[in-house]
C-alpha atoms as a PDB file:
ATOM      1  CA  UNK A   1       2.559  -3.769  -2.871  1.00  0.00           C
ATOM      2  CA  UNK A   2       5.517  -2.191  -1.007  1.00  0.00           C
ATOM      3  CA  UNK A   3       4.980   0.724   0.659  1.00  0.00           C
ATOM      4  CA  UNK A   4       8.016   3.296   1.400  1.00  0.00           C
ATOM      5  CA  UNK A   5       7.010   6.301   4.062  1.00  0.00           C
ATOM      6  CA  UNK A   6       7.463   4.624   7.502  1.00  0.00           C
ATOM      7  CA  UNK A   7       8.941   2.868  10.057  1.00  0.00           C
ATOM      8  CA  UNK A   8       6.721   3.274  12.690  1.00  0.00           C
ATOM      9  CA  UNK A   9       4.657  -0.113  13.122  1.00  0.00           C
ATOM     10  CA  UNK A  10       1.809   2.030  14.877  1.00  0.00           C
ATOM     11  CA  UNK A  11       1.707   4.147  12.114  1.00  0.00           C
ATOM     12  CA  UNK A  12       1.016   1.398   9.833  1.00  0.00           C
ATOM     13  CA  UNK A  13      -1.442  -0.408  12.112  1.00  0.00           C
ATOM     14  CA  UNK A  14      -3.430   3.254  11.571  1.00  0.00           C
ATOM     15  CA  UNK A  15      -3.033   2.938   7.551  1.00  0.00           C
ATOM     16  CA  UNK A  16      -4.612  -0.875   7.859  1.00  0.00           C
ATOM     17  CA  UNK A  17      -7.268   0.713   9.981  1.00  0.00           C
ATOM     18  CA  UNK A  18      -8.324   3.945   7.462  1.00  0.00           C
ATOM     19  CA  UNK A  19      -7.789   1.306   4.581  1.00  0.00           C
ATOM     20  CA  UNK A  20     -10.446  -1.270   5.616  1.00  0.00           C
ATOM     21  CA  UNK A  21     -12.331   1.690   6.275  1.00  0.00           C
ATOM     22  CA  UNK A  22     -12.362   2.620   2.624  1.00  0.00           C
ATOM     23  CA  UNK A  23     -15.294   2.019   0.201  1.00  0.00           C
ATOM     24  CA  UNK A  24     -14.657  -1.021  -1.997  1.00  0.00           C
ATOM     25  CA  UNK A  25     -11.713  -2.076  -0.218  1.00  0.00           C
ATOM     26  CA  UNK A  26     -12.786  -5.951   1.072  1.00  0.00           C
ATOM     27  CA  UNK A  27      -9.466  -6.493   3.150  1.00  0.00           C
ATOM     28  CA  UNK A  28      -6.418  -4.711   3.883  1.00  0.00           C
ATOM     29  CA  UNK A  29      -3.482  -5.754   5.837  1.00  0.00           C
ATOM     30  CA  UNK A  30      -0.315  -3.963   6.368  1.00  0.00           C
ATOM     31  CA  UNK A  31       2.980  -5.132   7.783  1.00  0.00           C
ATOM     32  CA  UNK A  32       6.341  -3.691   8.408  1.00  0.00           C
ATOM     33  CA  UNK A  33       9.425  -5.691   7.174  1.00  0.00           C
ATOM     34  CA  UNK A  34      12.108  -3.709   8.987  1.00  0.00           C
ATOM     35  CA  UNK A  35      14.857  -1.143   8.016  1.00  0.00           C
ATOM     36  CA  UNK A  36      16.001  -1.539   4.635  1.00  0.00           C
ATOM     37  CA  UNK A  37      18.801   1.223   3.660  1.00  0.00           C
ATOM     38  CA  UNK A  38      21.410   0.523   0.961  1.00  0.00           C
ATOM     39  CA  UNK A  39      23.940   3.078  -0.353  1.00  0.00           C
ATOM     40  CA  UNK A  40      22.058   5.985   1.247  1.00  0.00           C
ATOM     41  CA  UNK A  41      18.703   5.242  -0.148  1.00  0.00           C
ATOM     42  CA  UNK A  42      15.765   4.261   1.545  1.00  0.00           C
ATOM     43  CA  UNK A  43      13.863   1.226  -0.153  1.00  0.00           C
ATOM     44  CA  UNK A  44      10.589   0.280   1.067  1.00  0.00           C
ATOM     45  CA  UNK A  45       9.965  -0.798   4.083  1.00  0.00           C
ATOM     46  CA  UNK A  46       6.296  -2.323   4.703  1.00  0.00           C
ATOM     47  CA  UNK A  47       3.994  -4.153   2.770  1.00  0.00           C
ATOM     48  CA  UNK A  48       0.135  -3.833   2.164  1.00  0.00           C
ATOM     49  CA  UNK A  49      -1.602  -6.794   1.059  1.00  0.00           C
ATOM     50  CA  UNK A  50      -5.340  -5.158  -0.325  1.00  0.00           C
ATOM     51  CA  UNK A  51      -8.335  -6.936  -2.061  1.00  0.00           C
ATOM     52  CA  UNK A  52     -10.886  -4.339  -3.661  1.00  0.00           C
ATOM     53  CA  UNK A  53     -13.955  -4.304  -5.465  1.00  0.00           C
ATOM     54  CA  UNK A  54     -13.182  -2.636  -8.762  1.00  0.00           C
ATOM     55  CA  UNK A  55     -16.264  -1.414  -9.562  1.00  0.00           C
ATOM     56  CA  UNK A  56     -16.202   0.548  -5.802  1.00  0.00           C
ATOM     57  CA  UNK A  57     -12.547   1.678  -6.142  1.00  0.00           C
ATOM     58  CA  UNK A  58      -9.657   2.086  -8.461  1.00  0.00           C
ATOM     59  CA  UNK A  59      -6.211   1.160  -7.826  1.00  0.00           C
ATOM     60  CA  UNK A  60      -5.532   4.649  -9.047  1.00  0.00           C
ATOM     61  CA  UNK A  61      -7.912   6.071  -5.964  1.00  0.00           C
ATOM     62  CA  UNK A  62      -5.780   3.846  -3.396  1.00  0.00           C
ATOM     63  CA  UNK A  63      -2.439   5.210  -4.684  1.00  0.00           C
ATOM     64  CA  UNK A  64      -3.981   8.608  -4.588  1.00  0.00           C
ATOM     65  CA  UNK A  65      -4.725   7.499  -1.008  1.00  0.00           C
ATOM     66  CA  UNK A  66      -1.408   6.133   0.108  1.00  0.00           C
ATOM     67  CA  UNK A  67       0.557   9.477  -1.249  1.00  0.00           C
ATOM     68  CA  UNK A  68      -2.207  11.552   0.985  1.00  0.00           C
ATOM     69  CA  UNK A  69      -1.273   9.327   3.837  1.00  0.00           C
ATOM     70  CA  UNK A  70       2.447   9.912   3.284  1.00  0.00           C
ATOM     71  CA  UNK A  71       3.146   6.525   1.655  1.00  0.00           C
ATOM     72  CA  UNK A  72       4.345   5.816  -1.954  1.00  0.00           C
ATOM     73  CA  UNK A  73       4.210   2.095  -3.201  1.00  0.00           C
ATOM     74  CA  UNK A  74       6.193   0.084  -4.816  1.00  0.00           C
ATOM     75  CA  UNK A  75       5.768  -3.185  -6.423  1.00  0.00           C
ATOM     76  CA  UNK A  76       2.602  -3.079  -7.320  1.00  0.00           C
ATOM     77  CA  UNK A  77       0.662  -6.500  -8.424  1.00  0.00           C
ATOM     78  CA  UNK A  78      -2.356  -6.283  -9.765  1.00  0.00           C
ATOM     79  CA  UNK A  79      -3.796 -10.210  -9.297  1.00  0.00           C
ATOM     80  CA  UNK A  80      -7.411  -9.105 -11.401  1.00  0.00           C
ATOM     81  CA  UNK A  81      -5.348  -9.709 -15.251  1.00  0.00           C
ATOM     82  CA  UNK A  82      -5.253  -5.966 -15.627  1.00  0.00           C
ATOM     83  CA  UNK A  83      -1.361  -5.722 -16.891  1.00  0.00           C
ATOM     84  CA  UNK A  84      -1.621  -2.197 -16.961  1.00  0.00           C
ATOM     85  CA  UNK A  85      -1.878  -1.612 -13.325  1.00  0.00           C
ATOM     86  CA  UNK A  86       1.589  -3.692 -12.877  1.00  0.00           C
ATOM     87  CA  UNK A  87       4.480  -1.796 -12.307  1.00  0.00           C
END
């Protein structure tokens, strides 16, 4: 998923950190992809690659998550079959 929220690459090393810290969550890693603004609008600017164990965590609880931490993502693939987490 994309994650909009930051630009600090310390910040998201932190994220990665309370991630794989999670219940359920089996790997996390977070990168930042530089400064992406077009026409005045910030798009997203990092990337969070995370495998979970459904029946530990929901994708819903790791969004939830992510907007706590300041963070709202983008792009979201769901690689399980569940269509209805795609956006």
């Amino acid at each position: 998923m994309r994650l909009a929220g930051s630009s600090c690459i310390s910040c998201l090393m932190e994220l990665e950190k309370k991630l794989k810290g999670m219940k359920g969550i089996v790997k996390a890693k977070v990168e930042y992809l530089g400064d992406n603004v077009f026409y005045y609008q910030a798009l997203p600017s990092s990337q969070a690659v995370i495998v979970y164990d459904q029946t530990l965590v929901s994708l819903e609880t790791i969004k939830s998550f992510l907007k706590f931490q300041g963070y709202q993502a983008f792009k979201i693939v769901d690689q399980s079959g569940d269509k209805s987490a795609r956006r």
